[in-house]
PDB file of N, CA and C in Angstrom:
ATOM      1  N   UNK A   1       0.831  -1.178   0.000  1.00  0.00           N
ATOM      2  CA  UNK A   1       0.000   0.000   0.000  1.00  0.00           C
ATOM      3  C   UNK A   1       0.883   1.252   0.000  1.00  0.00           C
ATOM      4  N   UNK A   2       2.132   0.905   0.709  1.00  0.00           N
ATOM      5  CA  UNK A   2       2.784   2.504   1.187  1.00  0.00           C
ATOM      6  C   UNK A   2       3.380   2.802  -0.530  1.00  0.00           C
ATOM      7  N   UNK A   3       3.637   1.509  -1.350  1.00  0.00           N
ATOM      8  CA  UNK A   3       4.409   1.441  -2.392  1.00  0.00           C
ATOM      9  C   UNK A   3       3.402   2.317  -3.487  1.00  0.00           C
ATOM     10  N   UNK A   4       2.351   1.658  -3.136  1.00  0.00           N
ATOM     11  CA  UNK A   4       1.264   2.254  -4.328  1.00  0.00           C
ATOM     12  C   UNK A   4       0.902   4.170  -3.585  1.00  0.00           C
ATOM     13  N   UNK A   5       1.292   4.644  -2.916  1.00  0.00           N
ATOM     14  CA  UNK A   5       0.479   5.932  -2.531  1.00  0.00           C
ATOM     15  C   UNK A   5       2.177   6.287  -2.825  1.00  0.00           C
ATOM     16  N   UNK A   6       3.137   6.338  -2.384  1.00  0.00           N
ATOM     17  CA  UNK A   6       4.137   6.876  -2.951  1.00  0.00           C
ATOM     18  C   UNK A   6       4.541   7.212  -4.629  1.00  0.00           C
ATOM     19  N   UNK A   7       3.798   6.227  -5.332  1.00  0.00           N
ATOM     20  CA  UNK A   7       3.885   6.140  -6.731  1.00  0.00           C
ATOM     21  C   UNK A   7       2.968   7.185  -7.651  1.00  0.00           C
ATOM     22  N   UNK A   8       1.656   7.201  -6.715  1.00  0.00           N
ATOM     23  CA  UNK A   8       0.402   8.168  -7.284  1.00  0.00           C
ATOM     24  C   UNK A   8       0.157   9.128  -6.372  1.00  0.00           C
ATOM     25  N   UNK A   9       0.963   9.080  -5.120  1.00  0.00           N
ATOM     26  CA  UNK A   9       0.416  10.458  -4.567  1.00  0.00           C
ATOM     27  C   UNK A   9      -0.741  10.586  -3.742  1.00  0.00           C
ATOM     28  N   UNK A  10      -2.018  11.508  -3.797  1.00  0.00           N
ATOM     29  CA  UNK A  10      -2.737  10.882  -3.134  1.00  0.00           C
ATOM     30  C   UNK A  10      -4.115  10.432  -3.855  1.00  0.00           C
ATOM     31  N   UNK A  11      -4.081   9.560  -2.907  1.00  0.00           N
ATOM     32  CA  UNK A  11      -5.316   8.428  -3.447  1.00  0.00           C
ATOM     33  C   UNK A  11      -5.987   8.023  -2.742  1.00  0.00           C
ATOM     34  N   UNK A  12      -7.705   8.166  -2.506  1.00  0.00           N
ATOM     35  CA  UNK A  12      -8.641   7.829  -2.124  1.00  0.00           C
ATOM     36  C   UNK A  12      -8.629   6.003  -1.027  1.00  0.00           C
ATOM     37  N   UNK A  13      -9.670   6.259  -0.401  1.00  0.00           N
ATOM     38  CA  UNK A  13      -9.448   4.825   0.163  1.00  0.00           C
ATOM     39  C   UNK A  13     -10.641   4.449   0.066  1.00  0.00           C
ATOM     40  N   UNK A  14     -11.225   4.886  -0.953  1.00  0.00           N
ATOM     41  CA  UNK A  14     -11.823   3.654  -1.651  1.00  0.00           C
ATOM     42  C   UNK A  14     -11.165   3.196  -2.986  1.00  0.00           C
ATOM     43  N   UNK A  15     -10.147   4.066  -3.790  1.00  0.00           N
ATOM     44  CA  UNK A  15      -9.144   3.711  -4.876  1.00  0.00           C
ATOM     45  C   UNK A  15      -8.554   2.602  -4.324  1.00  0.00           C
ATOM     46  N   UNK A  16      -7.868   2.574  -3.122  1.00  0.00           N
ATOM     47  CA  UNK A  16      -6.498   1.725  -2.617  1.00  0.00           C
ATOM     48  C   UNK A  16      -7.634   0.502  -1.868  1.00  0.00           C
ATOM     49  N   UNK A  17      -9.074   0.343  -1.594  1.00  0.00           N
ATOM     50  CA  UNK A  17      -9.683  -0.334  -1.104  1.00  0.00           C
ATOM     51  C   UNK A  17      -9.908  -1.244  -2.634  1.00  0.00           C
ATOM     52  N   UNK A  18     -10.178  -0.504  -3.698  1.00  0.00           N
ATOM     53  CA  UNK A  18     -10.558  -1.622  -5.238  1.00  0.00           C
ATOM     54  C   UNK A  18      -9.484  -2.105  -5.124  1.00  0.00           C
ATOM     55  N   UNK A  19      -8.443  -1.477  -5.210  1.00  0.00           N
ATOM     56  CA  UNK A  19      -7.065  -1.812  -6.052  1.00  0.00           C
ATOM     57  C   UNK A  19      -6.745  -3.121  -5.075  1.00  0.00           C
ATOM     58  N   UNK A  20      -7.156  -3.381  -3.868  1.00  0.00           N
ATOM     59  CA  UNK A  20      -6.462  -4.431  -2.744  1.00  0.00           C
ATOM     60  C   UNK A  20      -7.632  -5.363  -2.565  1.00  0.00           C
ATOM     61  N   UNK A  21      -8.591  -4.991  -3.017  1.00  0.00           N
ATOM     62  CA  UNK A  21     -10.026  -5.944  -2.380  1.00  0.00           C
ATOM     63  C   UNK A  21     -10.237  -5.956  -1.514  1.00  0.00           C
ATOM     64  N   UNK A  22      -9.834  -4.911  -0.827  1.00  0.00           N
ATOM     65  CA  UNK A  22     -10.615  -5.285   0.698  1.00  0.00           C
ATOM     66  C   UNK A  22     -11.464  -3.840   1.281  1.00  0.00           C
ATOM     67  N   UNK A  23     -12.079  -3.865   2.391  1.00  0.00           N
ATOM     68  CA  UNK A  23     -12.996  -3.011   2.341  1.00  0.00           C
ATOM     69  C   UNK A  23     -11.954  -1.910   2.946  1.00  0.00           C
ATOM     70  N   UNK A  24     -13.039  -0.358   2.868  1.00  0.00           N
ATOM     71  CA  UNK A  24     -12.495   0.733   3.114  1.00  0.00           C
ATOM     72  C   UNK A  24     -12.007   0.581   4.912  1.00  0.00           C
ATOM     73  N   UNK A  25     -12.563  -0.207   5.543  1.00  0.00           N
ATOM     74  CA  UNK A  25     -12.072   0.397   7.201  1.00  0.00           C
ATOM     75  C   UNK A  25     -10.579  -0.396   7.334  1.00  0.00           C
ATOM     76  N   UNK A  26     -10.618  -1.236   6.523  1.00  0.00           N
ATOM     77  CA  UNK A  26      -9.355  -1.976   6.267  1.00  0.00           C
ATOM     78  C   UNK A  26      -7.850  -0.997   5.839  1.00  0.00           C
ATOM     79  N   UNK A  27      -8.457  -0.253   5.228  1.00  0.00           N
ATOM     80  CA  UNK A  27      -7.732   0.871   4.530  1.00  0.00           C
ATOM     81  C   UNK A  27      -6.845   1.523   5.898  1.00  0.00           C
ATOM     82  N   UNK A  28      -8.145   2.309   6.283  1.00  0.00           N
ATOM     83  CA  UNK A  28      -8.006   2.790   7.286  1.00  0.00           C
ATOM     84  C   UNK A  28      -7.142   2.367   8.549  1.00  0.00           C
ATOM     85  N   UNK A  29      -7.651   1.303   8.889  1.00  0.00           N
ATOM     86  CA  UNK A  29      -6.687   0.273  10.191  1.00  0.00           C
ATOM     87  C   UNK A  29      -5.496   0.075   9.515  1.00  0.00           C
ATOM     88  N   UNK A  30      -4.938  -0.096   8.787  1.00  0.00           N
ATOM     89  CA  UNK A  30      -3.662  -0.654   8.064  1.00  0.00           C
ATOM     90  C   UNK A  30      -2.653   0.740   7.576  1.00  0.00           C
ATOM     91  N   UNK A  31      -3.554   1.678   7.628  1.00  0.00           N
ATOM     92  CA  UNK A  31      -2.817   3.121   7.083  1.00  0.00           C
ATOM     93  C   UNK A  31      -2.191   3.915   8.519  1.00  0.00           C
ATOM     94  N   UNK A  32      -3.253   3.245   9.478  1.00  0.00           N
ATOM     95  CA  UNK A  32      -2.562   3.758  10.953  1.00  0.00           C
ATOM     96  C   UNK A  32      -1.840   3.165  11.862  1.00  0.00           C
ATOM     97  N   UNK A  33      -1.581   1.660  11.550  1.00  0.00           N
ATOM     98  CA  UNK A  33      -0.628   1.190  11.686  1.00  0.00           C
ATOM     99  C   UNK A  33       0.837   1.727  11.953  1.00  0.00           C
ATOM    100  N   UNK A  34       1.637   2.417  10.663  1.00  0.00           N
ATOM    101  CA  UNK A  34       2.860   2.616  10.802  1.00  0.00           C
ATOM    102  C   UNK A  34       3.221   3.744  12.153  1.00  0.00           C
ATOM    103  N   UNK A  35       2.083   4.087  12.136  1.00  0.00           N
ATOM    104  CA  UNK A  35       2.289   5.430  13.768  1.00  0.00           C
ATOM    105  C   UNK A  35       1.855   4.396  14.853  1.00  0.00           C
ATOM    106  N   UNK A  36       1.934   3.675  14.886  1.00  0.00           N
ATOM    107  CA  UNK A  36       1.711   2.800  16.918  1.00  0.00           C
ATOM    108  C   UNK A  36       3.053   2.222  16.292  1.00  0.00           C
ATOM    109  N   UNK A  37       3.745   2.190  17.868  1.00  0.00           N
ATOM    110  CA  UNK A  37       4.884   1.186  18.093  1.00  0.00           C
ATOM    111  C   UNK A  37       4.648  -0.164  17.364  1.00  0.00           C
ATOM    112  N   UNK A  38       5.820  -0.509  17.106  1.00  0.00           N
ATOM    113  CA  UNK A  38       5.762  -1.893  16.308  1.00  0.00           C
ATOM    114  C   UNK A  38       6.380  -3.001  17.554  1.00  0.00           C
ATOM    115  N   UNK A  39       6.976  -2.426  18.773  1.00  0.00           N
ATOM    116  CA  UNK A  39       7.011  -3.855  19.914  1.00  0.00           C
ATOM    117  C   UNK A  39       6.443  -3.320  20.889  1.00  0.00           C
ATOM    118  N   UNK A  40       5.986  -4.226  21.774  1.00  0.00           N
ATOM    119  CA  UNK A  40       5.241  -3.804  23.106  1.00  0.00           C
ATOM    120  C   UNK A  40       5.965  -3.281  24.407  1.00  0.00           C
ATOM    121  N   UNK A  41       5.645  -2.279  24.829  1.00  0.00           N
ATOM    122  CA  UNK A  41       6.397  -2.230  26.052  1.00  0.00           C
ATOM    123  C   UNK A  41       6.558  -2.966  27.263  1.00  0.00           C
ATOM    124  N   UNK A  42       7.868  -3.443  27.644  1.00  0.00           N
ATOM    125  CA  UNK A  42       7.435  -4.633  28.846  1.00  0.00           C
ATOM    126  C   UNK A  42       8.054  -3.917  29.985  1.00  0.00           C
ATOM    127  N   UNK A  43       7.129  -4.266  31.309  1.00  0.00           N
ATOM    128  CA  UNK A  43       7.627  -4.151  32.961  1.00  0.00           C
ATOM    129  C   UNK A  43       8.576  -4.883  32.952  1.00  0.00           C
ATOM    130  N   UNK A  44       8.930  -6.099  32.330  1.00  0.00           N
ATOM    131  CA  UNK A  44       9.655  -6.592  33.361  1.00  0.00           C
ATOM    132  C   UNK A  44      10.571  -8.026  31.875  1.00  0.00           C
ATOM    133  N   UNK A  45      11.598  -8.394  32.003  1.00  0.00           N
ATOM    134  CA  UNK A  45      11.860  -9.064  31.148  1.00  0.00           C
ATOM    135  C   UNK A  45      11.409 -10.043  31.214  1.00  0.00           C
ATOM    136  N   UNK A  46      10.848 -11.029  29.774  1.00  0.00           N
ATOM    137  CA  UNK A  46       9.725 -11.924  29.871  1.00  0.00           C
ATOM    138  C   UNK A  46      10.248 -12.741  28.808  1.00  0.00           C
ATOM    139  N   UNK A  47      10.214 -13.984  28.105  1.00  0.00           N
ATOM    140  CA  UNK A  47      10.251 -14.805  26.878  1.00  0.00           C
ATOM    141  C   UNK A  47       9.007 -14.038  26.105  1.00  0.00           C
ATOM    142  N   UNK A  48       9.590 -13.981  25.057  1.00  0.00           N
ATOM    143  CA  UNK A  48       8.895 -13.082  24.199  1.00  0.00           C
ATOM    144  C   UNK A  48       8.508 -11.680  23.746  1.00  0.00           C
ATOM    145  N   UNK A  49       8.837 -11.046  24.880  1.00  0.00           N
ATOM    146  CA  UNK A  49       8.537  -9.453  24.846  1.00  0.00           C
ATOM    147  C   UNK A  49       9.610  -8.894  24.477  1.00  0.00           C
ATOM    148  N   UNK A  50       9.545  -7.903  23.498  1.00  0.00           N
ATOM    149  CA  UNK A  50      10.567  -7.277  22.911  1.00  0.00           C
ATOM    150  C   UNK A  50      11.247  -7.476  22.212  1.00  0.00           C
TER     151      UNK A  50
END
């Protein structure tokens, strides 16, 4: 998605919703993604966290 809006600029999310098949809130959830942290914050060191 980030590939296709860099290429055309800006584009609708219902454009980038045809172009992917999937519905518009999909758009949405997946476009706000890259702004939340990508690991979780941990209290305390754990197997798996981080």
């Amino acid at each position: 998605m980030l590939l296709l809006l860099q290429g055309r600029g800006r584009v609708t999310a219902q454009a980038l919703a045809d172009e992917f098949e999937i519905s518009i809130r999909t758009v949405y959830r997946d476009g706000a993604r890259p702004s939340r942290p990508t690991k979780r914050a941990c209290s305390r060191a754990r197997r798996g966290c981080g």
